[in-house]
Protein backbone atom coordinates (compact mmCIF):
# COMPACT_ATOMS: atom_id res chain seq x y z
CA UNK A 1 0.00 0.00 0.00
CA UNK A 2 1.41 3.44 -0.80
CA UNK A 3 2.02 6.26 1.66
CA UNK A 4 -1.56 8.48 2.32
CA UNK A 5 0.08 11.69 1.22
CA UNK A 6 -4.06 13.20 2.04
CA UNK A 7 -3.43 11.82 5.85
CA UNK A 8 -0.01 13.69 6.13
CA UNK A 9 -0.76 16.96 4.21
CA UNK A 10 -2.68 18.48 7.57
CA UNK A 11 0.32 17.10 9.82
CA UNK A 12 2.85 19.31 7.63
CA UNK A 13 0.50 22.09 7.52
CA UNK A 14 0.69 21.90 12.02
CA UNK A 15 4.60 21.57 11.38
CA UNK A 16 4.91 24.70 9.65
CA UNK A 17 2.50 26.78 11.55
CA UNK A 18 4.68 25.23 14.92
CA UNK A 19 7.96 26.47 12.48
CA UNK A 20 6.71 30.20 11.36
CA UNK A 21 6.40 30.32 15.60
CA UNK A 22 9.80 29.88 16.28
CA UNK A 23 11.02 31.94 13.51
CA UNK A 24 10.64 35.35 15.04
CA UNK A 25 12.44 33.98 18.09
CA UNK A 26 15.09 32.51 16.26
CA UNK A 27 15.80 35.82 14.29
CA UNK A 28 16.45 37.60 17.60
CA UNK A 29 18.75 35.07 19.10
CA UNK A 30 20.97 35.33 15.55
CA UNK A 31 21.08 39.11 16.59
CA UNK A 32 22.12 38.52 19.95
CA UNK A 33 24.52 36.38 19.08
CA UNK A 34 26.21 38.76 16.65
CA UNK A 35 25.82 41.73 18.74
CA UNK A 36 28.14 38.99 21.24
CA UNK A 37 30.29 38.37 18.85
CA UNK A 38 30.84 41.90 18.42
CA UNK A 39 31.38 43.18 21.99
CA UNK A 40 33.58 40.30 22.51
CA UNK A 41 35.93 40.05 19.84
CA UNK A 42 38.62 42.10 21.01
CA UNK A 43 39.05 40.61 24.60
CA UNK A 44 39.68 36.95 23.03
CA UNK A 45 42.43 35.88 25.55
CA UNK A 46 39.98 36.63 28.30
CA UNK A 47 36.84 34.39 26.69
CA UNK A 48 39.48 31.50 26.08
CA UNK A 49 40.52 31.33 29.78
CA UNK A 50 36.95 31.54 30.65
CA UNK A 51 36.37 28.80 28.63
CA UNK A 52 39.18 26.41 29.49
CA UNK A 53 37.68 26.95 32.90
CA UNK A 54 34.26 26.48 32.56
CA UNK A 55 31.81 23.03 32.58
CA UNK A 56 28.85 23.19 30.27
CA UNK A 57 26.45 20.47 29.22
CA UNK A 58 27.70 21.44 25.46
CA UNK A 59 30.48 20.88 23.55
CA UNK A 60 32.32 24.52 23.34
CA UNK A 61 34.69 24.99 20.48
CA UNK A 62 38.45 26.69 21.70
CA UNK A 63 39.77 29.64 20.18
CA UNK A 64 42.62 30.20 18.01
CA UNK A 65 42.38 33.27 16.21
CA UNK A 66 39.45 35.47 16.83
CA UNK A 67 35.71 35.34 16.49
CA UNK A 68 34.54 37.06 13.92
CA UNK A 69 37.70 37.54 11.21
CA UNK A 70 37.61 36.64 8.25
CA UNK A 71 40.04 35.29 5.14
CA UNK A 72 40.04 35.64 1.38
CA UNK A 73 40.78 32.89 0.02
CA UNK A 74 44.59 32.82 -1.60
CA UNK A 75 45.33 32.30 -5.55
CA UNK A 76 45.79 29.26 -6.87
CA UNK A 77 49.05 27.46 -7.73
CA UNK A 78 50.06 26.84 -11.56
CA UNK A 79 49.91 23.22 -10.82
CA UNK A 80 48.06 21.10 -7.84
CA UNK A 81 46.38 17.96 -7.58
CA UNK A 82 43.10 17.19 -5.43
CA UNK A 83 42.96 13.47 -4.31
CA UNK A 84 39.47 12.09 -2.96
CA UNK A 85 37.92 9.16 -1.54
CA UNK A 86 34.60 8.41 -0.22
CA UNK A 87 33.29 4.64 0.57
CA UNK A 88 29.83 2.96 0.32
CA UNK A 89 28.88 -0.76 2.32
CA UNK A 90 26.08 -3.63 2.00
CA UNK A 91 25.79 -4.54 5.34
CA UNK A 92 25.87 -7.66 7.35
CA UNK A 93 21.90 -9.62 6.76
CA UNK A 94 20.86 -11.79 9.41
CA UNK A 95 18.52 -13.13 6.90
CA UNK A 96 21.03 -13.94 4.83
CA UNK A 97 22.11 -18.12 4.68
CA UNK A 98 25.73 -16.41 5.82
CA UNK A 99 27.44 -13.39 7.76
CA UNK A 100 29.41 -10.97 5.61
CA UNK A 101 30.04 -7.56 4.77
CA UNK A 102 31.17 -5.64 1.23
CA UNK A 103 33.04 -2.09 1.60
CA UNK A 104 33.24 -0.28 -2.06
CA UNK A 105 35.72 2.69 -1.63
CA UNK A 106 35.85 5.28 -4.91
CA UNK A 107 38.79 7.37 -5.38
CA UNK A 108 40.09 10.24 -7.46
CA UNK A 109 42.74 11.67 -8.43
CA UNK A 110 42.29 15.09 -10.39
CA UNK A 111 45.76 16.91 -11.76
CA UNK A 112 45.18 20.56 -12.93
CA UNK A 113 47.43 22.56 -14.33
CA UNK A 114 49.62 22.24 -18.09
CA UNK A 115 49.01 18.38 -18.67
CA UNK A 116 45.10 18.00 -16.77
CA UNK A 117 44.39 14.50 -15.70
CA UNK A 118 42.05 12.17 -13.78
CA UNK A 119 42.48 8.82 -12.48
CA UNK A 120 38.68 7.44 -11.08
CA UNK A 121 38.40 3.55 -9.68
CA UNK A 122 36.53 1.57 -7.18
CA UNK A 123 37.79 -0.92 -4.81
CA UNK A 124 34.88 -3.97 -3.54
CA UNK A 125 36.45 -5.70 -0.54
CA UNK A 126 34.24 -8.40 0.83
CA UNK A 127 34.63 -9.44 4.66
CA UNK A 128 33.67 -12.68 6.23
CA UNK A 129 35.97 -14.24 8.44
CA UNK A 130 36.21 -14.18 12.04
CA UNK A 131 38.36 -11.78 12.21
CA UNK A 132 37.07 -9.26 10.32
CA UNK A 133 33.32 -9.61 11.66
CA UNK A 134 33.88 -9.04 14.86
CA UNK A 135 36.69 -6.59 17.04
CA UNK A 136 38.07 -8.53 20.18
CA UNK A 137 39.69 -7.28 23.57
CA UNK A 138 43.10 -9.09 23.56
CA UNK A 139 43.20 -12.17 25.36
CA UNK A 140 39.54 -11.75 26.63
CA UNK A 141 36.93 -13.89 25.04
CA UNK A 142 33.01 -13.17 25.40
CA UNK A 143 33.12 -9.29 24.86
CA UNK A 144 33.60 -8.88 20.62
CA UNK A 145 31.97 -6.02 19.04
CA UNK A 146 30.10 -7.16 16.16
CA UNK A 147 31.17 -4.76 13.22
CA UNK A 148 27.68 -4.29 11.16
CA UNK A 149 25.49 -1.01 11.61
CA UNK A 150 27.37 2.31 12.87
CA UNK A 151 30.79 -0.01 13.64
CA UNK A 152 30.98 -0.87 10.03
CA UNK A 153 30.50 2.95 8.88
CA UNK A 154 33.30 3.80 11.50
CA UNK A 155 35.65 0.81 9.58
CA UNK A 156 34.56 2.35 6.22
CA UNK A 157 35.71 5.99 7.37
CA UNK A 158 39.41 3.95 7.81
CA UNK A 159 39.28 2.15 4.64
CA UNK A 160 38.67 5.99 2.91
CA UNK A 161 41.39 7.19 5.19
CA UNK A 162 43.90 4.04 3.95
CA UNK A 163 42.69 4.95 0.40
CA UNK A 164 44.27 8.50 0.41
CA UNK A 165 47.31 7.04 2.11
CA UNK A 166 47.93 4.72 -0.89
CA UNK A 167 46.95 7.55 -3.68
CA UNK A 168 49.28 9.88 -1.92
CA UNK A 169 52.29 7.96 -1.47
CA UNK A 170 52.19 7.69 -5.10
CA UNK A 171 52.17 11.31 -5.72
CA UNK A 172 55.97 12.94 -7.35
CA UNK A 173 58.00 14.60 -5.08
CA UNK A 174 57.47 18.65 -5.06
CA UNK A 175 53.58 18.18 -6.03
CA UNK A 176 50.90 20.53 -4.08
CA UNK A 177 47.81 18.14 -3.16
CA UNK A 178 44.80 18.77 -0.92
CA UNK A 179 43.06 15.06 0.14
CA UNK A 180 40.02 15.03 1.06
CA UNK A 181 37.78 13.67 2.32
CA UNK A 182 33.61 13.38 2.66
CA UNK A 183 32.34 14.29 6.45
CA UNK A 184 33.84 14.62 10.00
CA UNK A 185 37.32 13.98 10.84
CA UNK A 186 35.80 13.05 14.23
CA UNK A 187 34.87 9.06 14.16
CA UNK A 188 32.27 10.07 17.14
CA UNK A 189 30.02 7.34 17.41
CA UNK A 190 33.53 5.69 19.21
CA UNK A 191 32.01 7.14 22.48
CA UNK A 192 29.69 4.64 22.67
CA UNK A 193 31.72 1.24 22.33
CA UNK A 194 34.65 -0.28 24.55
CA UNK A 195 37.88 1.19 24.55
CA UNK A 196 39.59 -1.65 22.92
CA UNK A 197 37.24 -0.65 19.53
CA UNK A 198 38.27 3.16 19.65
CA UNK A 199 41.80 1.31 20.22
CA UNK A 200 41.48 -0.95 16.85
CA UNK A 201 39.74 1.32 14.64
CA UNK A 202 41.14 4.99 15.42
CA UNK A 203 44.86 4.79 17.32
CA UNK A 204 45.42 1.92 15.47
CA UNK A 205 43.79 2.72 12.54
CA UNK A 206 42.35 6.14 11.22
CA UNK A 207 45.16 7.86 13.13
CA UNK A 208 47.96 5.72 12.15
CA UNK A 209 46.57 7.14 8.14
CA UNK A 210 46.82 10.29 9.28
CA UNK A 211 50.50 9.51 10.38
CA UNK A 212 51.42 8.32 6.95
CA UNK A 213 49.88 11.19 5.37
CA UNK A 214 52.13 13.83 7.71
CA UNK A 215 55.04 12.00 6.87
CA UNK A 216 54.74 12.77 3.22
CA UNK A 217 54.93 16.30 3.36
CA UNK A 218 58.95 15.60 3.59
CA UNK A 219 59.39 15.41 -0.42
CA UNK A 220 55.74 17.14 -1.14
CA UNK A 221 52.88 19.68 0.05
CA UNK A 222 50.22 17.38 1.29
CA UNK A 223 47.51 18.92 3.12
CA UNK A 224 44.32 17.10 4.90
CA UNK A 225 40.62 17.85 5.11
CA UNK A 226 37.33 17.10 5.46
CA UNK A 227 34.62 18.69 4.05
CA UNK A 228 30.91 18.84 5.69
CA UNK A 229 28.12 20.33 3.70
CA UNK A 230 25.04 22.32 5.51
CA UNK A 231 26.75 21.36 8.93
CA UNK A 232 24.85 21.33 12.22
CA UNK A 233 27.13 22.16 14.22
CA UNK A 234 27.03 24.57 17.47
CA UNK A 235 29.89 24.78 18.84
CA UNK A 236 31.10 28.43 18.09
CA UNK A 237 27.52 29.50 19.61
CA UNK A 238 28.12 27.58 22.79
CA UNK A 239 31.56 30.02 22.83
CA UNK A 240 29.32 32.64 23.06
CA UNK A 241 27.05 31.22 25.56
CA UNK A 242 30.11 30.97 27.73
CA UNK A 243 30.47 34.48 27.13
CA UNK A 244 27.44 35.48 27.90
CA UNK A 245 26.92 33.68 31.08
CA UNK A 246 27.23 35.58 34.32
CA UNK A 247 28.97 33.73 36.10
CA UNK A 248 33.41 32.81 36.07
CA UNK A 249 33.69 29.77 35.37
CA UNK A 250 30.40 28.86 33.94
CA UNK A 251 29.17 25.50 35.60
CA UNK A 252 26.26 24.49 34.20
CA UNK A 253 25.65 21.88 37.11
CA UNK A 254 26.34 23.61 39.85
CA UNK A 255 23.98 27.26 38.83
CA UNK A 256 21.64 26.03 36.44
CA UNK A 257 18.73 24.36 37.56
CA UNK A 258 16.90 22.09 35.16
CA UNK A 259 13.59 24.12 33.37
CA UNK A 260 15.48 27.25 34.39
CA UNK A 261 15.43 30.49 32.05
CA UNK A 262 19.26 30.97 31.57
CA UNK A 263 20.90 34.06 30.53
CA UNK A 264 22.98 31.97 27.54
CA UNK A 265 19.62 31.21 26.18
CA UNK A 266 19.36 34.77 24.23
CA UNK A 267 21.63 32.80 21.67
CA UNK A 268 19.79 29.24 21.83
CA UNK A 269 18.82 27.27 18.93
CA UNK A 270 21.68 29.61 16.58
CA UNK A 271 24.02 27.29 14.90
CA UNK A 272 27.70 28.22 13.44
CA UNK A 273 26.67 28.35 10.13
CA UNK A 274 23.59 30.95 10.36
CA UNK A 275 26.03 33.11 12.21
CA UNK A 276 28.92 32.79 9.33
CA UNK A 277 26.50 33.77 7.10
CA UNK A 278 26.35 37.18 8.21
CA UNK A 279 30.43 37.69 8.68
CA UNK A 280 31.53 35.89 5.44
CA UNK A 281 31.42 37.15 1.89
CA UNK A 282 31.76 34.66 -1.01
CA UNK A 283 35.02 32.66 -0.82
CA UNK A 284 36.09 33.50 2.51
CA UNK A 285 36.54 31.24 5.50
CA UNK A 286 36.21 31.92 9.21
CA UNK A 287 38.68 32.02 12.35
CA UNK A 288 39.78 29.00 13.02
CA UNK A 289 38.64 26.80 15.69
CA UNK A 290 39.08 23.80 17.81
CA UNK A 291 37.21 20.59 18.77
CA UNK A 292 36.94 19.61 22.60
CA UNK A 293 34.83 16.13 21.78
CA UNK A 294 36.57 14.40 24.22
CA UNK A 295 37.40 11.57 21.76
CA UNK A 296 39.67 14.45 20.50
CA UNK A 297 41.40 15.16 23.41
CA UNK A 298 42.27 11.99 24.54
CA UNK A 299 42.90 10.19 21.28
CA UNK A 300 43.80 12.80 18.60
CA UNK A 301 47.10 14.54 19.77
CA UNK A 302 49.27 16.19 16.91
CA UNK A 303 46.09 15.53 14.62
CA UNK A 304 43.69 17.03 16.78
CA UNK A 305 40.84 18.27 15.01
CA UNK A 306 40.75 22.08 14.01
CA UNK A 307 37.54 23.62 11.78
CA UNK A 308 37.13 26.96 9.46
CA UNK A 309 33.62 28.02 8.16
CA UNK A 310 33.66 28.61 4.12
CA UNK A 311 31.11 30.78 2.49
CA UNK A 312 30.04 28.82 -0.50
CA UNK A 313 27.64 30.50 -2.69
CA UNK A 314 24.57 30.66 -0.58
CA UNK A 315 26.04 27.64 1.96
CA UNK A 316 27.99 27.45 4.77
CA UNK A 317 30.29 24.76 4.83
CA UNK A 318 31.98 23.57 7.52
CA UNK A 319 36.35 22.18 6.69
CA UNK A 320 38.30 20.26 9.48
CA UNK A 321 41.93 20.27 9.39
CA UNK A 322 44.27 18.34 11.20
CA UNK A 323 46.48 20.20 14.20
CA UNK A 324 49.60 20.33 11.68
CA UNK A 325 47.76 21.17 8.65
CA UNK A 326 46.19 24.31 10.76
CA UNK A 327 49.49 25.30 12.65
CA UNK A 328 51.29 25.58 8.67
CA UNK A 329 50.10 28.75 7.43
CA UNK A 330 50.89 27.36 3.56
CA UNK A 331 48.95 24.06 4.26
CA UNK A 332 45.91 26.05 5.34
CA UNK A 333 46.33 28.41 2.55
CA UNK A 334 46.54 25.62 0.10
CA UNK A 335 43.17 23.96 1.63
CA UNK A 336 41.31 27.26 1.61
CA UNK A 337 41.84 28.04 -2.48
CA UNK A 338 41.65 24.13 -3.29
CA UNK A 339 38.56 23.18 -1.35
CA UNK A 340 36.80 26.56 -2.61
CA UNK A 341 38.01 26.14 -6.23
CA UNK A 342 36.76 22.41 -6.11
CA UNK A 343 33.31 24.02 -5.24
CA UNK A 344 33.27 26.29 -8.08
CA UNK A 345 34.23 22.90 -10.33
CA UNK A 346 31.20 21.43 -8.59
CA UNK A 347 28.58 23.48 -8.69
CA UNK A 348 28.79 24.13 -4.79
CA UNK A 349 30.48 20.91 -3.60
CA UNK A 350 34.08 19.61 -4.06
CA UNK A 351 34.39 17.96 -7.65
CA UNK A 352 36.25 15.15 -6.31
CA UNK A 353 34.35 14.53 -3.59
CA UNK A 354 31.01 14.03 -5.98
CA UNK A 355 33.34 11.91 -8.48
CA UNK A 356 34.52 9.32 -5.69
CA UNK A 357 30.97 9.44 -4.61
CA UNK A 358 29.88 8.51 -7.90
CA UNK A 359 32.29 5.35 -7.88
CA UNK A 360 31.32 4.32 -4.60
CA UNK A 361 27.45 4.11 -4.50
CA UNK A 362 26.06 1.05 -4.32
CA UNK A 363 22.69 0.91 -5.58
CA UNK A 364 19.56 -1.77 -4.36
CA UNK A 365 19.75 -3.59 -7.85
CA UNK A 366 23.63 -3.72 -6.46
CA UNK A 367 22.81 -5.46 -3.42
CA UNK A 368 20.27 -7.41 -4.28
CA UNK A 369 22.65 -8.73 -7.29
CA UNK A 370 25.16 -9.15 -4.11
CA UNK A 371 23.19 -11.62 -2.48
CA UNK A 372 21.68 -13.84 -5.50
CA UNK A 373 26.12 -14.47 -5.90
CA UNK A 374 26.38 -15.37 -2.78
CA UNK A 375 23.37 -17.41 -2.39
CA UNK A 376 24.04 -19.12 -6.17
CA UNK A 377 27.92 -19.64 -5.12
CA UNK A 378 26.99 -22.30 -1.95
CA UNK A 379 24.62 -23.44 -3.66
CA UNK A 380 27.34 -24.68 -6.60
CA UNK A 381 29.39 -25.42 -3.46
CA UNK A 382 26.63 -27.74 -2.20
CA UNK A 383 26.69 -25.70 0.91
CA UNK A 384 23.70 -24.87 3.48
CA UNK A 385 21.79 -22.13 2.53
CA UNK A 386 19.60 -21.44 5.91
CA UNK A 387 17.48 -18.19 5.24
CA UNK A 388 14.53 -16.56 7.82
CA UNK A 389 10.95 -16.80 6.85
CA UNK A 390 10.75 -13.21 6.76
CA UNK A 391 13.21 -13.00 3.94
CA UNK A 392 11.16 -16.01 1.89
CA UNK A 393 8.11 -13.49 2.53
CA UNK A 394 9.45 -10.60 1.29
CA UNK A 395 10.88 -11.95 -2.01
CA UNK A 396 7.61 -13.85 -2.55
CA UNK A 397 5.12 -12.32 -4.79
CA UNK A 398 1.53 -12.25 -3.05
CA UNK A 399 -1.67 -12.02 -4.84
């Protein structure tokens, strides 16, 4: 049965009345928050030791460099390259007669300058033995993390990583690249499993890419980012809730009582990029800033996570960096003019980014097309093939 669009319509029509509400009110906390912005910009050293001080119930990005500058973005060199990668997965199917998992990773390699190039493939890797379909404690049996679901989009985001290591290291000496990559540099949904997984999959894993990739600035200019469209994010508003709170250090515990009208509400329900949109002109990028997940602080060290805002057009992008791409002011340069110039390829996001995309997907007439090789290759093999009846159901044709 299809979906009764005539049943929805009036539960839209109640969602935008509920929306046109909230607009007025949102409007005046995007004012408050720039008039803040304003008032505080020049006593920066001040707001950053407030902040190092304080406890909130948010995550509260760290200063670098101001609040409300802003950068043009630099010309481009004669010759650069822009590397990409950017994964897609068929996940493991309990209905399925066995347990497996397929990772497709797309990559790119675009070369612009006298002699234009581009290099697009796809890498399948199938997964299916014990080893790879669940993550173990050493020496502990009876607590494995079964990769499938958000693990196995964490293990993709380190296959994507591994990718750019590989196209990289292939790169000639004295070349100017920007990698990049699709999303956050953060693998957050770590915070919920054992530390033994954030062990595996990010210090031994995702960070140990990020290693390799440092080490090849020695012969070349390799720089690192990730690129997040229409972000989300809050975290330069919760600076300013900080600053707007009366008290030194702000605890949010200890003076805030639950239900509670709170001074640092006047800039509630902002986020970063509604207030970028008002400071940036086309092609600039914000002050830097830094992440304070605590996944970050604990795990991340030289390659802890920094972020600029980019005006794109009429979007507000959000670009993380690592630590040592941030701290070299030719790195960041070369990231600024590369990731906006990839826009302007891509009508509004990164060329390469949409290109490794493109080799990645994996459609439904993919997967299903997965499965019927699977299923026909133990069946050649004379092998069990155990399925659920909910699986017979679905594939059977009803009258």
């Amino acid at each position: 049965m299809a979906l009764d669009l005539t049943r929805v319509a009036s539960q839209v029509g109640d969602m935008l009345f509920r929306l046109k509400a909230g607009l007025k009110e949102r409007q005046e906390h995007l004012r408050q928050a720039l008039d803040t912005i304003s008032t505080r910009a020049d006593d920066i050293d001040n707001l950053k030791r407030k902040i190092a001080a304080s406890k909130t119930t948010w995550l509260v990005a760290d200063l670098v460099d101001g609040l409300d500058k802003s950068y043009k973005a630099p010309p481009l060199p004669d010759e650069f390259t822009v590397i990409a990668a950017d994964g897609s997965q068929i996940d493991v199917d309990r209905h399925r007669p066995t347990r497996c998992y397929l990772i497709n990773i797309g990559s790119v390699v675009l070369h612009y300058g006298a002699s234009p190039d581009a290099v697009l493939d796809s890498a399948p890797s199938l997964y299916a033995g014990d080893e790879d379909l669940v993550i173990a404690p050493d020496g502990v049996k009876g607590h494995e993390q079964t990769v499938q679901g958000t693990l196995l989009g964490i293990k993709r985001s380190v296959d994507e990583c591994h990718q750019l290591v590989e196209m990289a290291g292939e790169l000639p000496p004295g070349s100017s690249t920007l990698a990049l990559l699709d999303g956050s540099l953060i693998l957050w949904g770590l915070e919920a499993y054992p530390e033994f997984v954030t062990e595996t999959l990010l210090d031994n894993g995702f960070l140990k890419c990020l290693d390799q990739i440092k080490k090849l600035n020695k012969d070349k200019k390799l720089s690192l980012a990730s690129y997040i469209s229409l972000p989300r994010s809050t975290e330069v508003v919760n600076a300013l809730r900080v600053a707007i709170c009366p008290y030194d250090p702000a605890d949010c515990d200890r003076y805030c009582s639950s239900g509670e009208k709170r001074a640092c509400d006047a800039v509630a329900g902002v986020q970063d990029k509604e207030l970028f949109a008002d400071i940036l002109c086309q092609g600039e990028r914000s002050a830097l800033f830094i992440s304070q997940s605590s996944v970050v602080r604990k795990h991340y060290g030289e390659h802890r996570v920094n972020f600029f805002y980019l005006r794109v057009d009429d979007e507000i992008a959000r670009v993380e960096v690592p630590q040592w791409v941030a701290s070299d002011e030719d790195l960041l340069n070369l990231t600024h003019s590369l990731v906006l110039d990839q826009c302007k390829r891509g009508q509004g996001y990164p060329v390469a980014l949409s290109e490794a995309h493109e080799q990645a997907v994996v459609t439904m007439a993919d997967r299903e097309n997965f499965w019927a090789l699977v299923e026909e290759s133990l069946v050649e093999e004379k092998m069990p093939t155990p399925t659920s009846g909910k699986n017979r159901s679905k594939r059977t044709r009803w009258i």
